[in-house]
Every structure is written in structure tokens, then in C-alpha cells.
N, C-alpha and C. Protein backbone atom coordinates (compact mmCIF):
# COMPACT_ATOMS: atom_id res chain seq x y z
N UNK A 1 96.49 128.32 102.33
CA UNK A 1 97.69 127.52 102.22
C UNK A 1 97.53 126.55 101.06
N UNK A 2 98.19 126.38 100.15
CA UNK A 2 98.78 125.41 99.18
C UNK A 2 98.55 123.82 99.91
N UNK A 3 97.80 123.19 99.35
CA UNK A 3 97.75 121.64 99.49
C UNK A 3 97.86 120.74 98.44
N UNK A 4 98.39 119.41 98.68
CA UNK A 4 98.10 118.12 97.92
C UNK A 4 97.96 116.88 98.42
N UNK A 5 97.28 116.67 97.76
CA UNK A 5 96.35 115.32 97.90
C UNK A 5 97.53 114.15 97.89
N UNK A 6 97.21 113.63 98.55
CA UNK A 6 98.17 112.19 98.89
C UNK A 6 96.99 110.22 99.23
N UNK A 7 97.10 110.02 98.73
CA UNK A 7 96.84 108.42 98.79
C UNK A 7 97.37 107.98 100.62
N UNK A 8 96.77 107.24 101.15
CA UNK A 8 97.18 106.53 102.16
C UNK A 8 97.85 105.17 101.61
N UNK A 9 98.88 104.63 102.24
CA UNK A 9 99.59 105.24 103.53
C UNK A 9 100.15 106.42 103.04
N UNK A 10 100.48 107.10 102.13
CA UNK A 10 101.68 107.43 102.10
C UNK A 10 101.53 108.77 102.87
N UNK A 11 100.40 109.81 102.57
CA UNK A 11 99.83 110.39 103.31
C UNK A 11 100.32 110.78 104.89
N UNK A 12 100.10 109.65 105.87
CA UNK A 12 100.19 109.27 106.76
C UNK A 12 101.84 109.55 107.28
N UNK A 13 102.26 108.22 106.65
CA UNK A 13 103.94 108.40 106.43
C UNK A 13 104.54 109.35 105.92
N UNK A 14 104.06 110.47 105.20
CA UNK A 14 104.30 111.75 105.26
C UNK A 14 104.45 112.27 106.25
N UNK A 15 103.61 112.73 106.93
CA UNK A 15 103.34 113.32 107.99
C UNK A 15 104.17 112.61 109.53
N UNK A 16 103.95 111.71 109.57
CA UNK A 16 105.01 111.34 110.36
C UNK A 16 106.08 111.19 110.43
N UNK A 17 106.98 111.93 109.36
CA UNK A 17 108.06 112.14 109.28
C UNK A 17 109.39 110.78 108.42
N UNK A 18 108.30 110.12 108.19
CA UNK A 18 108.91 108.31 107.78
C UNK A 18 109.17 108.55 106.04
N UNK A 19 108.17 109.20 105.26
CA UNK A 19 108.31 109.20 103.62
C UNK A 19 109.15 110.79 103.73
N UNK A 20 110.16 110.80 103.05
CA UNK A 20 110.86 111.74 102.94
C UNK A 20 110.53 112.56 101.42
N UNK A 21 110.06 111.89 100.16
CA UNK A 21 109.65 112.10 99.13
C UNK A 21 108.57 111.46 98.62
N UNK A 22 108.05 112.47 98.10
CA UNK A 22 106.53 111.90 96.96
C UNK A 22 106.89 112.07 95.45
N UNK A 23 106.33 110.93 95.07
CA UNK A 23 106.39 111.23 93.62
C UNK A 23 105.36 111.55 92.89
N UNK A 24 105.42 112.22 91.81
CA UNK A 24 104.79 113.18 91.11
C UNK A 24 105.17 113.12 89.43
N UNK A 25 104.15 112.67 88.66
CA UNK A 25 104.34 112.58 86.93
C UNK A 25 104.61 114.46 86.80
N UNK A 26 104.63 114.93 87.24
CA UNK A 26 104.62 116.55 86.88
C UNK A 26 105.31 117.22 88.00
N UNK A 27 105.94 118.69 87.09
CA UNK A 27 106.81 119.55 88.37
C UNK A 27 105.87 120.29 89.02
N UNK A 28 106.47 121.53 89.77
CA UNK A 28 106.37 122.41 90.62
C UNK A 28 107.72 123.34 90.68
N UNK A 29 107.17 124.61 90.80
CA UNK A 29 108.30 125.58 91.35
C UNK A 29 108.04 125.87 93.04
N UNK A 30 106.65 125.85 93.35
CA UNK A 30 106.49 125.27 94.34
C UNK A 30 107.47 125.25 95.72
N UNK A 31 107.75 126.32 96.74
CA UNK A 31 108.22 125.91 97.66
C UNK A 31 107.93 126.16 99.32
N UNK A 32 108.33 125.68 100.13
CA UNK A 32 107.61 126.16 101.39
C UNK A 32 106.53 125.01 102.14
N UNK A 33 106.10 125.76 102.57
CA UNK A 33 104.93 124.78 104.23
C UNK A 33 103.81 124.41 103.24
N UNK A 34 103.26 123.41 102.70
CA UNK A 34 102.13 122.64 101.95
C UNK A 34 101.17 121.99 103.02
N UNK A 35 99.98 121.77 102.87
CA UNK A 35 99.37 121.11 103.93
C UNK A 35 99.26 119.44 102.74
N UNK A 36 99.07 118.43 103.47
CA UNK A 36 98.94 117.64 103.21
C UNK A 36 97.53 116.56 103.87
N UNK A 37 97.09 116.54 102.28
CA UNK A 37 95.27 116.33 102.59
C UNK A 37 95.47 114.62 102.20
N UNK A 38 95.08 113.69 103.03
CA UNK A 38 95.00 112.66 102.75
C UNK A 38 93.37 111.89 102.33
N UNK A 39 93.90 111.42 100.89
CA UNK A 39 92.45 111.15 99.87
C UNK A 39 91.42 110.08 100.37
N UNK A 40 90.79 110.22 99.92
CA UNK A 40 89.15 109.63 100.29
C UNK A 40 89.36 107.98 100.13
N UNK A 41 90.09 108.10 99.00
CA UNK A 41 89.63 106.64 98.57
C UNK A 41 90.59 105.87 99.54
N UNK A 42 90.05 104.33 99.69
CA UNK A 42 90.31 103.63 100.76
C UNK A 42 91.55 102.69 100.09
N UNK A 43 92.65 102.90 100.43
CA UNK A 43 93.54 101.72 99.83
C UNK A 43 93.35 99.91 100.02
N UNK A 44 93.97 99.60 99.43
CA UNK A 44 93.83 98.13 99.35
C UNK A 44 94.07 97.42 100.76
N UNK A 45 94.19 96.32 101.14
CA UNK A 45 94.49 95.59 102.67
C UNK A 45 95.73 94.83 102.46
N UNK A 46 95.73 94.80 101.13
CA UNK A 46 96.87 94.08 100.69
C UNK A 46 98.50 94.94 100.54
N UNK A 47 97.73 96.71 100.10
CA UNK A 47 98.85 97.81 99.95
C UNK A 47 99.15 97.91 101.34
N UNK A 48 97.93 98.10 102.64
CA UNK A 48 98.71 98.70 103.62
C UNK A 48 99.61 97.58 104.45
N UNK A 49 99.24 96.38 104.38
CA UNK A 49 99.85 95.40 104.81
C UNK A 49 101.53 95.23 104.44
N UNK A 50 101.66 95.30 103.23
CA UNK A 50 102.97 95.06 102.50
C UNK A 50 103.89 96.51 103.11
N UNK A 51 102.98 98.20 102.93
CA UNK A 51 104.11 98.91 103.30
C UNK A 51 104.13 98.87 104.79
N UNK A 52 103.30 98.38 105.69
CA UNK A 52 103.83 98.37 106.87
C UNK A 52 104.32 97.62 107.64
N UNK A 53 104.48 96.17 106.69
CA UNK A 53 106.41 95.51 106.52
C UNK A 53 107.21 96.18 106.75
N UNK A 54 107.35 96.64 105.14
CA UNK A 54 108.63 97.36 104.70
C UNK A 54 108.85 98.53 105.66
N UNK A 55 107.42 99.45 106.28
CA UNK A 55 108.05 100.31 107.30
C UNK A 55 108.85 99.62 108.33
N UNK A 56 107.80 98.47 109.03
CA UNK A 56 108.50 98.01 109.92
C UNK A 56 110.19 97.67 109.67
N UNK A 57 110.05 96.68 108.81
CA UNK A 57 111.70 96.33 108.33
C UNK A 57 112.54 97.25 108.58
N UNK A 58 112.62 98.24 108.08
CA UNK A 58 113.91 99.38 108.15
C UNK A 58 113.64 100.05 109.76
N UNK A 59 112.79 99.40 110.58
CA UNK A 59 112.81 100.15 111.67
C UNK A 59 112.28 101.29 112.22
N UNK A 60 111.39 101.52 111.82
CA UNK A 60 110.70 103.00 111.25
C UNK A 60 109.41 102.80 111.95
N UNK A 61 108.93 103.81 112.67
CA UNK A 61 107.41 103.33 113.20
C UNK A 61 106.35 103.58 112.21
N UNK A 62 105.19 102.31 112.72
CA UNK A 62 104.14 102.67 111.60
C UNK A 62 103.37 103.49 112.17
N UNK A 63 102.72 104.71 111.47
CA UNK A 63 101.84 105.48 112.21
C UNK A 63 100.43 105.25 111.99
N UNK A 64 100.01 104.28 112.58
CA UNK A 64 98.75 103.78 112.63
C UNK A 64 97.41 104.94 112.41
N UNK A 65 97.73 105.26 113.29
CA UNK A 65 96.49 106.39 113.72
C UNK A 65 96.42 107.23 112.45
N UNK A 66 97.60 107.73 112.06
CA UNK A 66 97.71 108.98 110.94
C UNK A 66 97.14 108.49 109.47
N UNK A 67 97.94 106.72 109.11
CA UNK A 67 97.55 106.35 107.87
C UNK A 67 96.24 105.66 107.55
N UNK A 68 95.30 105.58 109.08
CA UNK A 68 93.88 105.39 109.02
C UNK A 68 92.71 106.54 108.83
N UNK A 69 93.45 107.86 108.58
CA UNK A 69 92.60 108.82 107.96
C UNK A 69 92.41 109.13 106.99
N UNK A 70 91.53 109.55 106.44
CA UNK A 70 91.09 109.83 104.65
C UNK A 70 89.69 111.00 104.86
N UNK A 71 90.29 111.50 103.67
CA UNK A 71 89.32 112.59 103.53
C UNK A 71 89.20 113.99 104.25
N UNK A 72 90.89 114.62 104.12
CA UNK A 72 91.13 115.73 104.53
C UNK A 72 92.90 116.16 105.37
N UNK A 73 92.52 117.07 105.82
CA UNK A 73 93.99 117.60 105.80
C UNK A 73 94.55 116.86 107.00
N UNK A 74 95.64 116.36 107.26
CA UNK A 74 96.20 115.99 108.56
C UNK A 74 97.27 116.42 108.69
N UNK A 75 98.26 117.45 108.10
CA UNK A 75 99.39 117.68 108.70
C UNK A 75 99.88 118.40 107.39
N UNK A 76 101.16 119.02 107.68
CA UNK A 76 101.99 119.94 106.89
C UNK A 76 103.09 119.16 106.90
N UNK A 77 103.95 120.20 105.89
CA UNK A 77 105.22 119.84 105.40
C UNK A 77 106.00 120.92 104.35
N UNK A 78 107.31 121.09 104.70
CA UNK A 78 107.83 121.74 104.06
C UNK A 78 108.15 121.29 102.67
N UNK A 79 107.80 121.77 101.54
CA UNK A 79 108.41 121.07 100.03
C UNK A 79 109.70 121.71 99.75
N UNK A 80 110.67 121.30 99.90
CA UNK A 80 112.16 121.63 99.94
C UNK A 80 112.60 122.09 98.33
N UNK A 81 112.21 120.91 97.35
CA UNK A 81 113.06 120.55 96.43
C UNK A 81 112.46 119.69 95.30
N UNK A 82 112.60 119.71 94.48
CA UNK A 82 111.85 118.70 92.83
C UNK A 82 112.95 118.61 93.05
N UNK A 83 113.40 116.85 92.48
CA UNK A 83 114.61 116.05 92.12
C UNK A 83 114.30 115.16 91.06
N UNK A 84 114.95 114.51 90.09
CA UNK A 84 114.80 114.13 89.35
C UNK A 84 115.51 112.54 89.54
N UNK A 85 116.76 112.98 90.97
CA UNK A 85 117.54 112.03 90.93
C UNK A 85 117.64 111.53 92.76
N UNK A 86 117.27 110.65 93.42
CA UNK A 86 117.35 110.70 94.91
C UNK A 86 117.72 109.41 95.55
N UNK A 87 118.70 109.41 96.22
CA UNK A 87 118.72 107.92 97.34
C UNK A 87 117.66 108.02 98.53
N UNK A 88 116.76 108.72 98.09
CA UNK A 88 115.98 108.29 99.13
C UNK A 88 115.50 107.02 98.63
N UNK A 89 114.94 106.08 99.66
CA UNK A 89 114.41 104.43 99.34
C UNK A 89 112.84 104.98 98.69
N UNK A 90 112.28 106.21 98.74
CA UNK A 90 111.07 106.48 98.83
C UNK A 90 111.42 106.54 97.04
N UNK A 91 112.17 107.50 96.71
CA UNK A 91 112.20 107.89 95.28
C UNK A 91 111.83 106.78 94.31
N UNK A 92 110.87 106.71 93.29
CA UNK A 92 110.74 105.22 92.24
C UNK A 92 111.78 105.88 91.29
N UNK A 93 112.19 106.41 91.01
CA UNK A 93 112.95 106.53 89.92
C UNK A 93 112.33 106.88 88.58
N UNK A 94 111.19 107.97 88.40
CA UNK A 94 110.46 108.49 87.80
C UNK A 94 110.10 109.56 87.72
N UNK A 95 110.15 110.48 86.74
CA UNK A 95 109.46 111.64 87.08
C UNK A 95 109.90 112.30 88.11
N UNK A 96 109.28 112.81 88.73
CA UNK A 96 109.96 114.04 89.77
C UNK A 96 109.48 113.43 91.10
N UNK A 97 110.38 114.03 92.15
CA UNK A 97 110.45 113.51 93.34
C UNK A 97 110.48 114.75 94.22
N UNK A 98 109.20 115.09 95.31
CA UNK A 98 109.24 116.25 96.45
C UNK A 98 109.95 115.95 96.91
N UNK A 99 110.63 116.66 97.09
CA UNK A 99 111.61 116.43 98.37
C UNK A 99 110.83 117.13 99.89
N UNK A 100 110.42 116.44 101.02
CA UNK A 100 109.80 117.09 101.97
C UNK A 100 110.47 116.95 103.71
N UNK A 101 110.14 117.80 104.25
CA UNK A 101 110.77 117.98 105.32
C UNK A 101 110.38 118.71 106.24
N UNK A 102 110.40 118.57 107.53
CA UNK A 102 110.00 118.96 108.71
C UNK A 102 108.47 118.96 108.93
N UNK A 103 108.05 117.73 108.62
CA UNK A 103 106.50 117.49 108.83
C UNK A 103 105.60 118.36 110.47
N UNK A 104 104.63 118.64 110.28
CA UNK A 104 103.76 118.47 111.70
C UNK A 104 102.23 118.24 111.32
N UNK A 105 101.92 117.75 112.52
CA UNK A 105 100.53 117.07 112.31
C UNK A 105 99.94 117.70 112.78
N UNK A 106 98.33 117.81 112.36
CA UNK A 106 97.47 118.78 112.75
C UNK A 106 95.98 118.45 112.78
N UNK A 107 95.19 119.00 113.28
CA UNK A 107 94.12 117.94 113.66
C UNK A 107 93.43 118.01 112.56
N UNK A 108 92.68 116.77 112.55
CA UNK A 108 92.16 116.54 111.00
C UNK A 108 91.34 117.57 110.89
N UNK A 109 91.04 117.85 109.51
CA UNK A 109 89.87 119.07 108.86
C UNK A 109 89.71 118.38 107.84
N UNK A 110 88.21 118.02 107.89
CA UNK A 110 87.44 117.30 106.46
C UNK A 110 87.71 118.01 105.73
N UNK A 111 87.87 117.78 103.82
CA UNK A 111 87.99 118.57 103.07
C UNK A 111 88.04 117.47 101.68
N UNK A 112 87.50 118.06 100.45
CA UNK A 112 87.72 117.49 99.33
C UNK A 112 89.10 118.29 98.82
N UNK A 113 89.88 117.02 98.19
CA UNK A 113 90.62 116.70 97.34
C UNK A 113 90.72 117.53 95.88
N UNK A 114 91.95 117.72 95.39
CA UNK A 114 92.65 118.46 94.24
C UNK A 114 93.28 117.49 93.47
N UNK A 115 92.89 117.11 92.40
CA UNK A 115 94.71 117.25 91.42
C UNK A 115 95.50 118.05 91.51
N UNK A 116 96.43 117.62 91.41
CA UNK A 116 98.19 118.76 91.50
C UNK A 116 97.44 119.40 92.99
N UNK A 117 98.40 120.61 92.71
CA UNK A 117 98.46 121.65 93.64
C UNK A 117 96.77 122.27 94.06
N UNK A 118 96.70 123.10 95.10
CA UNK A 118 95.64 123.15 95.08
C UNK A 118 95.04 124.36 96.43
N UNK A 119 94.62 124.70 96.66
CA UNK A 119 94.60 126.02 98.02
C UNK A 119 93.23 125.28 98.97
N UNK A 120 93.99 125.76 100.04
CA UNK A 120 92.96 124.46 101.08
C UNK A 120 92.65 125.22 101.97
């Protein structure tokens, strides 16, 4: 199966169904069930603090459990769509935007990390 590497939280909030899009400096033709491997490196206290405000704010649960893993696969997701243009709140307005959908979670499997795309 096709994987990519994702940063925590976002990773996390992927998978739980909360980030609807990832952004990406580069395309994909890319479509279908992706697993989604969440990366090693440990984010800041200051990053996860601030997005799990902003999750909270809009009402949205934080998925604790999911965005405290690193270093391997935790869940799938369908990649719908590259957009260039999106109201999702997720979209920065850069470059290309996954469009993703119908997440499920899956029990973690250690694994090293890819740039871009990658077979897991």
C-alpha cells in the first residue's frame, strides 16, 4: 500500500477524521486508500498546545491518543483529490491541497518514514 509521512498532530487529526486536507509543495495523480505513517520527529509543546485550541475551538475532538504516536503507520485514508483551491479551514493556501476522506485507524506498525509518496 502507498504511504505518507505526516508530522504530528496533523497525522493524528488525520486519522481521526478532524484534518480534512494536507498540504503538500508538490502534486500527485495519486488516488485511493493511502496509509498514513506518522513521523518520528517529536513536535514542539508549543505546536501541539496551540492546535489543540484551535481543535478544541471549532468543537472538534482532540485525539489524544492518535496525535501522541510517532514513528509509523496509524491509520488510512482515502486521497480523493489535489486542489489548488479549498474552504477547507485546513487548506494554507499554497501549493496543493489532499483532499482526504473516510479515515480508519489501525493499530500502530513501527516503520521508517518517506519523502513524498512511498510503499509501506
Amino acid at each position: 500500500m502507498k504511504a505518507i509521512t505526516v508530522r504530528q498532530p496533523f497525522a493524528g487529526l488525520i486519522v481521526a477524521g478532524v484534518k480534512d486536507v494536507e498540504n503538500r509543495t508538490w502534486n500527485t495523480r495519486l488516488r485511493g486508500r493511502i496509509a498514513i505513517h506518522a513521523a518520528s520527529a517529536k513536535p514542539s509543546a508549543g505546536a501541539m498546545e496551540f492546535y489543540e485550541r484551535e481543535v478544541k475551538a471549532r468543537g472538534w475532538k482532540w485525539p489524544k491518543d492518535l496525535v501522541e504516536l510517532r514513528g509509523g503507520i496509524i491509520g488510512t485514508v482515502e486521497l480523493v483529490d489535489v486542489v489548488t483551491k479549498s474552504r477547507s479551514p485546513w487548506f494554507n493556501g499554497k501549493g496543493f491541497g489532499f483532499v482526504l476522506a473516510n479515515p480508519k485507524r489501525l493499530k500502530f506498525r513501527p516503520a521508517t518514514g518517506q519523502l513524498k509518496i512511498w510503499e509501506a
